[in-house]
N, C-alpha and C. Protein backbone atom coordinates (compact mmCIF):
# COMPACT_ATOMS: atom_id res chain seq x y z
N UNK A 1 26.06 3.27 12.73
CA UNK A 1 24.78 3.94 12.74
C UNK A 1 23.81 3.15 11.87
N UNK A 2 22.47 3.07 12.28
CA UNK A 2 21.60 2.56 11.96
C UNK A 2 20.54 3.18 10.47
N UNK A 3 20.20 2.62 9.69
CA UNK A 3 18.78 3.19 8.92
C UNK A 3 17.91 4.44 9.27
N UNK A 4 17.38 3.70 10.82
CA UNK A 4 16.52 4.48 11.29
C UNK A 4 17.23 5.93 11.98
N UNK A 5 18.27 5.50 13.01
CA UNK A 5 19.41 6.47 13.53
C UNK A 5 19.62 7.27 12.35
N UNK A 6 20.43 7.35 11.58
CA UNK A 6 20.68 8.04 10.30
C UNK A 6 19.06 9.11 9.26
N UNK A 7 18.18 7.95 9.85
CA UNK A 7 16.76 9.03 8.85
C UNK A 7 16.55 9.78 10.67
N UNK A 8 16.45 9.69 11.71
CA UNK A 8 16.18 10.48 12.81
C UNK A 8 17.13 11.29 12.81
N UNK A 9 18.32 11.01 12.79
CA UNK A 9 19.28 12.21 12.34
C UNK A 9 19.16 13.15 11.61
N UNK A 10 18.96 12.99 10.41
CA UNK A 10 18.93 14.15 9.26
C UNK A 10 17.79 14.52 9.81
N UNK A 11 16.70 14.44 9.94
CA UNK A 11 15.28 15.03 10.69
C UNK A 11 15.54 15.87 11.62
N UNK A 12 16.27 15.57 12.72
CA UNK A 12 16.46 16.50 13.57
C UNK A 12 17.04 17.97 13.13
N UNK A 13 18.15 17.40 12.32
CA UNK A 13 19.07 18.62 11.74
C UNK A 13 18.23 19.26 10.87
N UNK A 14 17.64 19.18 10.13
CA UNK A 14 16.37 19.41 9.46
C UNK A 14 15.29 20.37 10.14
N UNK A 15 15.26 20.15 11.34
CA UNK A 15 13.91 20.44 12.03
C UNK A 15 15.08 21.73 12.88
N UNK A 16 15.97 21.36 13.17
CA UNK A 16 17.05 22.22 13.75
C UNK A 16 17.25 23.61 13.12
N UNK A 17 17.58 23.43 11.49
CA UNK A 17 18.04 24.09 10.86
C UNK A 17 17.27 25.38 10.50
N UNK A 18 15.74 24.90 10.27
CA UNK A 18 14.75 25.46 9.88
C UNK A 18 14.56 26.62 11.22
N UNK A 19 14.20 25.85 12.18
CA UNK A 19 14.61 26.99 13.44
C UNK A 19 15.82 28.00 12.95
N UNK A 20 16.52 27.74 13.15
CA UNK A 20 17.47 28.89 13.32
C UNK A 20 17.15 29.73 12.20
N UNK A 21 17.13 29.20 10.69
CA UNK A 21 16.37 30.30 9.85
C UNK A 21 15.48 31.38 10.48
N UNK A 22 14.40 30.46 10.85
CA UNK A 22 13.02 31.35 11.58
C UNK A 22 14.18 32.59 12.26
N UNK A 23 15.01 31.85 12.83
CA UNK A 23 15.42 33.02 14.25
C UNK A 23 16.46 33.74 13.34
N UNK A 24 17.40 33.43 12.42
CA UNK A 24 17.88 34.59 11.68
C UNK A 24 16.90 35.07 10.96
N UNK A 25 16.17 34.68 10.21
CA UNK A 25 15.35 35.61 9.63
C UNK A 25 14.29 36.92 10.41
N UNK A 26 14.05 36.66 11.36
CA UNK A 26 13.43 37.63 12.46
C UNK A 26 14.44 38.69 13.50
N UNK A 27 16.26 38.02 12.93
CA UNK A 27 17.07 39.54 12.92
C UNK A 27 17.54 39.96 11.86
N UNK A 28 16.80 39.92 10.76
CA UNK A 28 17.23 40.37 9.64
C UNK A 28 18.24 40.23 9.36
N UNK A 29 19.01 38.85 9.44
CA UNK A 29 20.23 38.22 8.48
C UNK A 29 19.54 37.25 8.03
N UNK A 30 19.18 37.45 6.74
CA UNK A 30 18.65 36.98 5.87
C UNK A 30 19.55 36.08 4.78
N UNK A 31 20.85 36.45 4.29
CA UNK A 31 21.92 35.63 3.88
C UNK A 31 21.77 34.65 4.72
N UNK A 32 22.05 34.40 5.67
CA UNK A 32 22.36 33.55 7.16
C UNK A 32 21.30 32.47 6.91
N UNK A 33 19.64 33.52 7.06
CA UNK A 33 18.64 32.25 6.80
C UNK A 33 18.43 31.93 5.69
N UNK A 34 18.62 32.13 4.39
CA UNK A 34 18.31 31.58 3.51
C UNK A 34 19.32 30.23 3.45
N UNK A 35 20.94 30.27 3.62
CA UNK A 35 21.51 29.16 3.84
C UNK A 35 21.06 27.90 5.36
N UNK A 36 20.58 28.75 6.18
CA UNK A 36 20.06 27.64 6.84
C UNK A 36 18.80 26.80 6.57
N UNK A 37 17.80 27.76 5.35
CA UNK A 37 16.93 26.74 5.23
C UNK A 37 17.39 25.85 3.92
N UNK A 38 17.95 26.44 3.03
CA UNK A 38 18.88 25.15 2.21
C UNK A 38 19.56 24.41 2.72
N UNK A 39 20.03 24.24 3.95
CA UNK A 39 20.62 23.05 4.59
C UNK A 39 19.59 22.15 5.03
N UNK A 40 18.31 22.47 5.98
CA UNK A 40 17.28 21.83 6.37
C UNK A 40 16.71 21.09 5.10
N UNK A 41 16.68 21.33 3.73
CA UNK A 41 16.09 21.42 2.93
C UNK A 41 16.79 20.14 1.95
N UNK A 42 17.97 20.02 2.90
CA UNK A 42 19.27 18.72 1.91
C UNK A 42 19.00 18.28 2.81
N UNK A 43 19.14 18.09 4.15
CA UNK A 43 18.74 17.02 5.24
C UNK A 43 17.65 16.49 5.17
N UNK A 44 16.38 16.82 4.73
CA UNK A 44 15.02 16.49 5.07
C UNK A 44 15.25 15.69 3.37
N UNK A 45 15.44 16.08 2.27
CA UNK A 45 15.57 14.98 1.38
C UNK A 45 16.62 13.80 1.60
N UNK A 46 17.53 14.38 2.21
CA UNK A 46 18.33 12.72 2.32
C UNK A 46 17.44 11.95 3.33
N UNK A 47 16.79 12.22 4.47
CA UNK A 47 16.15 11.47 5.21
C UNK A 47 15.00 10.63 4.10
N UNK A 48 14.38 11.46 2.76
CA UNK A 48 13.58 10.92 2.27
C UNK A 48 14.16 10.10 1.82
N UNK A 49 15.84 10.12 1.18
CA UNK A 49 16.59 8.43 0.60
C UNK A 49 16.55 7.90 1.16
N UNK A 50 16.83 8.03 2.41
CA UNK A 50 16.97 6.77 3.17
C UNK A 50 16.15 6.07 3.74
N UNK A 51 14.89 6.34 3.66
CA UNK A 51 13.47 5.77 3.75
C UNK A 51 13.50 4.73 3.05
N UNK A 52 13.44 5.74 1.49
CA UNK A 52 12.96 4.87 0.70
C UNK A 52 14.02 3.49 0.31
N UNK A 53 15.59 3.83 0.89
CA UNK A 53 16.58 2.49 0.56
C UNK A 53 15.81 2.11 1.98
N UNK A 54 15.62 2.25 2.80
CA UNK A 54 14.80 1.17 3.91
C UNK A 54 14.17 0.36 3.26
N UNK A 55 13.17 0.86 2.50
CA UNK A 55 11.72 0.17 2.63
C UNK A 55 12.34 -0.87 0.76
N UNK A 56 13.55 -0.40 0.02
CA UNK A 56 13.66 -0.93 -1.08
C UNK A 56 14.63 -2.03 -0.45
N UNK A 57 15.44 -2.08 0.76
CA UNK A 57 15.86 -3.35 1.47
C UNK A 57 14.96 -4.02 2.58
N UNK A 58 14.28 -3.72 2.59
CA UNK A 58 13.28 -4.93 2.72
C UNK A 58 12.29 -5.33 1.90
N UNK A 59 11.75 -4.49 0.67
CA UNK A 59 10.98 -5.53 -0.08
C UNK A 59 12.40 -6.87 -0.77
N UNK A 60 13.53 -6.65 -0.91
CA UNK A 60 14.25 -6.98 -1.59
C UNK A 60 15.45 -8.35 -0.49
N UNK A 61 14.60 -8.28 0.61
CA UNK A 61 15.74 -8.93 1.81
C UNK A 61 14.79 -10.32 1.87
N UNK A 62 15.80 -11.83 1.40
CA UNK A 62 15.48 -13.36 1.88
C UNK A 62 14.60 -13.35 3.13
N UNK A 63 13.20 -13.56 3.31
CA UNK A 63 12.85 -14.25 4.20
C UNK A 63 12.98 -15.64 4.80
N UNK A 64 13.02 -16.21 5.82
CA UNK A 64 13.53 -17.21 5.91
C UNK A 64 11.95 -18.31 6.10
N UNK A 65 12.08 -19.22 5.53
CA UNK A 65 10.60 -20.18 5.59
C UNK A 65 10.23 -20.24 7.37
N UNK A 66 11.36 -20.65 8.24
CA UNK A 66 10.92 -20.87 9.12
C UNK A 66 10.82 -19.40 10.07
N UNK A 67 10.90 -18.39 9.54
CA UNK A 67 10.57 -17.04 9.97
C UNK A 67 8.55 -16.91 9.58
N UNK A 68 8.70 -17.40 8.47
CA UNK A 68 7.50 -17.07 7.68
C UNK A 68 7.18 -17.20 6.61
N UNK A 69 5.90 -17.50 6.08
CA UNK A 69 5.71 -18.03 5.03
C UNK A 69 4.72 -17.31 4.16
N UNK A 70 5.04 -17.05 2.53
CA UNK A 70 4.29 -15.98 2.02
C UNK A 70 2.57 -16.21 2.16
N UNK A 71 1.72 -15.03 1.95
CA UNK A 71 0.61 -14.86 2.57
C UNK A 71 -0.10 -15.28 1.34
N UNK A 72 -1.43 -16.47 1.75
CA UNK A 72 -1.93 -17.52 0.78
C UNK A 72 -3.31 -16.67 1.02
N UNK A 73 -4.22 -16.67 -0.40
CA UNK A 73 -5.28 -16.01 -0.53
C UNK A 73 -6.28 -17.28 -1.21
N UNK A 74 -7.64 -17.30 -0.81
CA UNK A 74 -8.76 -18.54 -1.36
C UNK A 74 -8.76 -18.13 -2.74
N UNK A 75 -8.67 -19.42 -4.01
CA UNK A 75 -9.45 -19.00 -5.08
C UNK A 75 -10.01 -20.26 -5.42
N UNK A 76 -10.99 -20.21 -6.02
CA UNK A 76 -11.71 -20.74 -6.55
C UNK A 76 -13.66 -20.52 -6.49
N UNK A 77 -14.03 -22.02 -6.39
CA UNK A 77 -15.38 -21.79 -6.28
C UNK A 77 -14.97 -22.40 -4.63
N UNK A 78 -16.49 -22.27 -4.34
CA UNK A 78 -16.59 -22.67 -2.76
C UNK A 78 -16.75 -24.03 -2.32
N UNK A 79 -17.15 -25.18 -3.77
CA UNK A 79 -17.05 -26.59 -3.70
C UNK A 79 -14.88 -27.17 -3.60
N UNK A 80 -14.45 -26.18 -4.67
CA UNK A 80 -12.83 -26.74 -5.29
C UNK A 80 -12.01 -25.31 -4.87
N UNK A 81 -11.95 -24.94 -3.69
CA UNK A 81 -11.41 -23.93 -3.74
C UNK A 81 -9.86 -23.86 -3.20
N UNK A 82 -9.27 -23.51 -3.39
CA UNK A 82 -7.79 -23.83 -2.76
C UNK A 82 -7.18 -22.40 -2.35
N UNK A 83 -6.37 -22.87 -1.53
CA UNK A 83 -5.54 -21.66 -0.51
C UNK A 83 -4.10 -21.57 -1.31
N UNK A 84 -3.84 -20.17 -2.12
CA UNK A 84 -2.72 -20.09 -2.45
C UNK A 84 -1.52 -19.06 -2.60
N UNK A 85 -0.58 -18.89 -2.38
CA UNK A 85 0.22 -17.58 -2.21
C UNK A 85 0.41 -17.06 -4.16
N UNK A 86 0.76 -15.40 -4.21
CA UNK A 86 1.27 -15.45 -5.17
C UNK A 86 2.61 -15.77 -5.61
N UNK A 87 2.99 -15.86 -6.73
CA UNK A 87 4.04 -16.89 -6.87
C UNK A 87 5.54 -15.35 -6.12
N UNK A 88 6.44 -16.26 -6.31
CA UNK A 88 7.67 -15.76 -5.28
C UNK A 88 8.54 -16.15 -5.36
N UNK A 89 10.17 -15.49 -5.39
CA UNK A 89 11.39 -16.14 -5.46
C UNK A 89 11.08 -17.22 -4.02
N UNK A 90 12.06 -18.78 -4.44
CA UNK A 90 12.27 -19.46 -3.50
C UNK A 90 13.67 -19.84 -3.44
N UNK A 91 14.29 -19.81 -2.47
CA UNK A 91 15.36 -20.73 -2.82
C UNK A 91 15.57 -21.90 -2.19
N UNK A 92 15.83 -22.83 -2.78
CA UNK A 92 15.28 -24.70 -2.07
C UNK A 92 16.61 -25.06 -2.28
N UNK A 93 16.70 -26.45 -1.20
CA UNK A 93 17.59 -27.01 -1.54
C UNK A 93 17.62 -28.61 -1.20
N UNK A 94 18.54 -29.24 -2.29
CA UNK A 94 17.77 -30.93 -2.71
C UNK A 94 18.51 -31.68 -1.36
N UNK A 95 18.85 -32.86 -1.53
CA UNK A 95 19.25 -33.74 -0.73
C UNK A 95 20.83 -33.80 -0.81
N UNK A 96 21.15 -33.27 -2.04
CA UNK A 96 22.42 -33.44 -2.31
C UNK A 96 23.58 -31.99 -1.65
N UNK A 97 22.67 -31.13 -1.11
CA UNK A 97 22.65 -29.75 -0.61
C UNK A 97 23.22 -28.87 -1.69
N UNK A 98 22.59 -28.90 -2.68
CA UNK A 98 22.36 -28.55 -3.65
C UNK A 98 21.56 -27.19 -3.33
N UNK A 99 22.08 -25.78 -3.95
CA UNK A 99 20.59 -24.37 -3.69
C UNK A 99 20.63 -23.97 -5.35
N UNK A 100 19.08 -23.42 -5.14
CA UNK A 100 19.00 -23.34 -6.41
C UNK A 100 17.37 -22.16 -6.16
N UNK A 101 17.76 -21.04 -6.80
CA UNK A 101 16.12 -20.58 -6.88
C UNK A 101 15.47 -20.51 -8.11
N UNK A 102 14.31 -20.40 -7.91
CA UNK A 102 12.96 -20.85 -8.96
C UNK A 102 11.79 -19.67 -8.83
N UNK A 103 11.16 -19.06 -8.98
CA UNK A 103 9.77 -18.82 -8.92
C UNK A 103 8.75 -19.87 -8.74
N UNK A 104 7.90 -19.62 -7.75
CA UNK A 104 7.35 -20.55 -7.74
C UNK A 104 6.03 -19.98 -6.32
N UNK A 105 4.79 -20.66 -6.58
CA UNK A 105 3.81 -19.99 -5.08
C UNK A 105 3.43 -21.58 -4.04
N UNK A 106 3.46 -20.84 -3.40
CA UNK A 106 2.78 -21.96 -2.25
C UNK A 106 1.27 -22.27 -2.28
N UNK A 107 0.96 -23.40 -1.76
CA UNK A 107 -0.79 -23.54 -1.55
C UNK A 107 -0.80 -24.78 -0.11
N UNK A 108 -1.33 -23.85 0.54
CA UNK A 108 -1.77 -24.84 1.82
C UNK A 108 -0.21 -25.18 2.41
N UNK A 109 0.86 -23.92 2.69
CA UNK A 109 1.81 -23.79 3.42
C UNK A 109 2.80 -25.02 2.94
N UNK A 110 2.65 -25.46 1.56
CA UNK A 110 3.84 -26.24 1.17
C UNK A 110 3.91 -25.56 -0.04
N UNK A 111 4.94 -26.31 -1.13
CA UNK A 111 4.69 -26.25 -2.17
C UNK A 111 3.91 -26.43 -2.54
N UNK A 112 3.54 -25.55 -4.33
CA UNK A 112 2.18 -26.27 -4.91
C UNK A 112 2.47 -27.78 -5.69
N UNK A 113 1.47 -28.86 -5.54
CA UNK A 113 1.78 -29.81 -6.10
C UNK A 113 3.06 -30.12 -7.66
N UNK A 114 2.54 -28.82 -7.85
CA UNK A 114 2.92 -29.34 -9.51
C UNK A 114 4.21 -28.47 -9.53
N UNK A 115 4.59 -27.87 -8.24
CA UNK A 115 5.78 -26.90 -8.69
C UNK A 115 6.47 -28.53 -7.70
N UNK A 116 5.92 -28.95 -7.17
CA UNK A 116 6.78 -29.90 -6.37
C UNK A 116 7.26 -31.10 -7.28
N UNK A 117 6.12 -31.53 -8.03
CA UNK A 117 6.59 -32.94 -9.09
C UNK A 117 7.74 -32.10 -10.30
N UNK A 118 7.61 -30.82 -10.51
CA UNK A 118 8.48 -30.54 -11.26
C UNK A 118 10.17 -30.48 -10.62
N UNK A 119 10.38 -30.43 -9.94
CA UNK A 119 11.87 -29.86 -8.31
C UNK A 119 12.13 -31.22 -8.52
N UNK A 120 10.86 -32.73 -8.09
CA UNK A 120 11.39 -33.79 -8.15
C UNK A 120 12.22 -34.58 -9.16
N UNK A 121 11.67 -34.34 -10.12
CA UNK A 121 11.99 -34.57 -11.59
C UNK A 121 13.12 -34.25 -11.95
N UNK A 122 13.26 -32.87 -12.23
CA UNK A 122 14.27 -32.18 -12.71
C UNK A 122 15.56 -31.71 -11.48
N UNK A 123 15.21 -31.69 -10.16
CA UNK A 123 16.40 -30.87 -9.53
C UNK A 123 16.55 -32.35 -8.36
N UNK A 124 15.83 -33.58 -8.46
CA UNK A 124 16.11 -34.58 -7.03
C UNK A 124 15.55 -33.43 -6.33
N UNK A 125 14.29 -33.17 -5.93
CA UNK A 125 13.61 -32.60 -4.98
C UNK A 125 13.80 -31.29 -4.88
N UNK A 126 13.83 -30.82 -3.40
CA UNK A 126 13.60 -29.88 -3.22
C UNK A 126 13.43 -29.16 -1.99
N UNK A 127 13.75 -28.77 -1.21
CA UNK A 127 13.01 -27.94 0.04
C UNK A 127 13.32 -26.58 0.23
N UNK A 128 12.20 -25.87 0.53
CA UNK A 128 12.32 -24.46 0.79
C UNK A 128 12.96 -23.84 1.69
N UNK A 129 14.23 -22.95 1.41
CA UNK A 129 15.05 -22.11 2.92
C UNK A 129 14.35 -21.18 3.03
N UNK A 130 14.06 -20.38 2.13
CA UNK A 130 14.02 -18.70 1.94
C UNK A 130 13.08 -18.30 0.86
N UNK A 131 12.26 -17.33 0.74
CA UNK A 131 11.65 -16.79 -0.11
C UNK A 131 11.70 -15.22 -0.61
N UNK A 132 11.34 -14.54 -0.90
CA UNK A 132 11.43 -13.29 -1.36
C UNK A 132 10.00 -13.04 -2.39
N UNK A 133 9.35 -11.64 -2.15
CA UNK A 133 8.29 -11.37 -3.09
C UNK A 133 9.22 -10.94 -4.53
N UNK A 134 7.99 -10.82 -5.85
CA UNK A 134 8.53 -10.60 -7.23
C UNK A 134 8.87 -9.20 -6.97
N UNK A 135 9.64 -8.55 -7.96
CA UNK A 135 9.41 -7.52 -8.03
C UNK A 135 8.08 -7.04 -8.60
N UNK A 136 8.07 -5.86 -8.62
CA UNK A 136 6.93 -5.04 -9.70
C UNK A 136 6.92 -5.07 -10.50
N UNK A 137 6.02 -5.00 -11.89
CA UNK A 137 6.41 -5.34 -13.57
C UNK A 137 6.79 -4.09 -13.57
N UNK A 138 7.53 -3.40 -14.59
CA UNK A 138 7.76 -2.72 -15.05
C UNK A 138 6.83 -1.87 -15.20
N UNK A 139 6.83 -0.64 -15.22
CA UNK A 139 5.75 0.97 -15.70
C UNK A 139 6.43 1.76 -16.11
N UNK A 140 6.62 2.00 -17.48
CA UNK A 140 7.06 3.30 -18.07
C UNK A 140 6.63 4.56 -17.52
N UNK A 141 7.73 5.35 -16.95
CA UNK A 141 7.28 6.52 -16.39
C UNK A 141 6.27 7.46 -17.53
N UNK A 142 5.73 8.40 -17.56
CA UNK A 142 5.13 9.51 -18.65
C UNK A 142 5.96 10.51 -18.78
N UNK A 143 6.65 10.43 -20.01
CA UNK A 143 7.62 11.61 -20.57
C UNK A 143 7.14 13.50 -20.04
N UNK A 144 8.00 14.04 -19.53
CA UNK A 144 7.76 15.00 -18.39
C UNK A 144 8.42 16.09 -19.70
N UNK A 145 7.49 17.01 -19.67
CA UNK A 145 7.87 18.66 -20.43
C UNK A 145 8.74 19.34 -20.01
């Protein structure tokens, strides 16, 4: 079973469950519906986990370079301006097939110059397989009463 199969699942049962409440509760077995809407009520939150492990395996899943390449934004002035991604796990690998990841951003769909003379230097080059965005910095939640 699938992500999506599995969150359409619990939804249904969810959407299922809640019915039959409605319909015990309108013959006055009320025991009956109150446990059927606490069941709808555990289904419809697990569908919300499993959203959210969806959407936390794919911010978190290797893109592949030749799938795609992270999304480059203009900065500068309008005389020196350059095209550049924000920076991003990479994982490269040298001549020696050597892998190794770095942080590091793209500009103008390669490396940036200076992340490139550094790979040369220190790692015998370099080429990009895979990338991945940063995570989020950190945010202390606000202590709850």
């Amino acid at each position: 079973m699938t992500l999506d199969e599995a969150i359409k699942h619990c939804e249904e049962v969810a959407d299922e469950k809640n019915k039959e409440a409605c319909n015990l509760y309108d013959a006055k077995n009320y025991e009956e519906s109150r446990d059927c809407i606490w069941c709808s009520e555990e289904h419809r939150q697990l569908a919300e986990w499993l959203k959210e492990l969806k959407q936390l395996r794919e911010q978190t899943r290797w893109i592949l370079v030749s799938e795609r390449m992270p999304e480059e934004r203009e900065i500068g002035t309008k005389r020196f301006r350059t095209i550049i991604s924000d920076e991003v796990y990479v994982t490269l690998e040298n001549l020696k097939g050597e892998k190794y990841t770095k942080h590091l951003c793209f500009q103008n769909g390669k490396l940036s110059p200076s992340h490139q003379q550094e790979l040369d230097a220190f790692y015998n080059g370099g080429i990009p397989i895979a990338w991945m965005p940063l995570p989020e910095p950190y945010e202390p939640q606000e202590r709850r009463k």
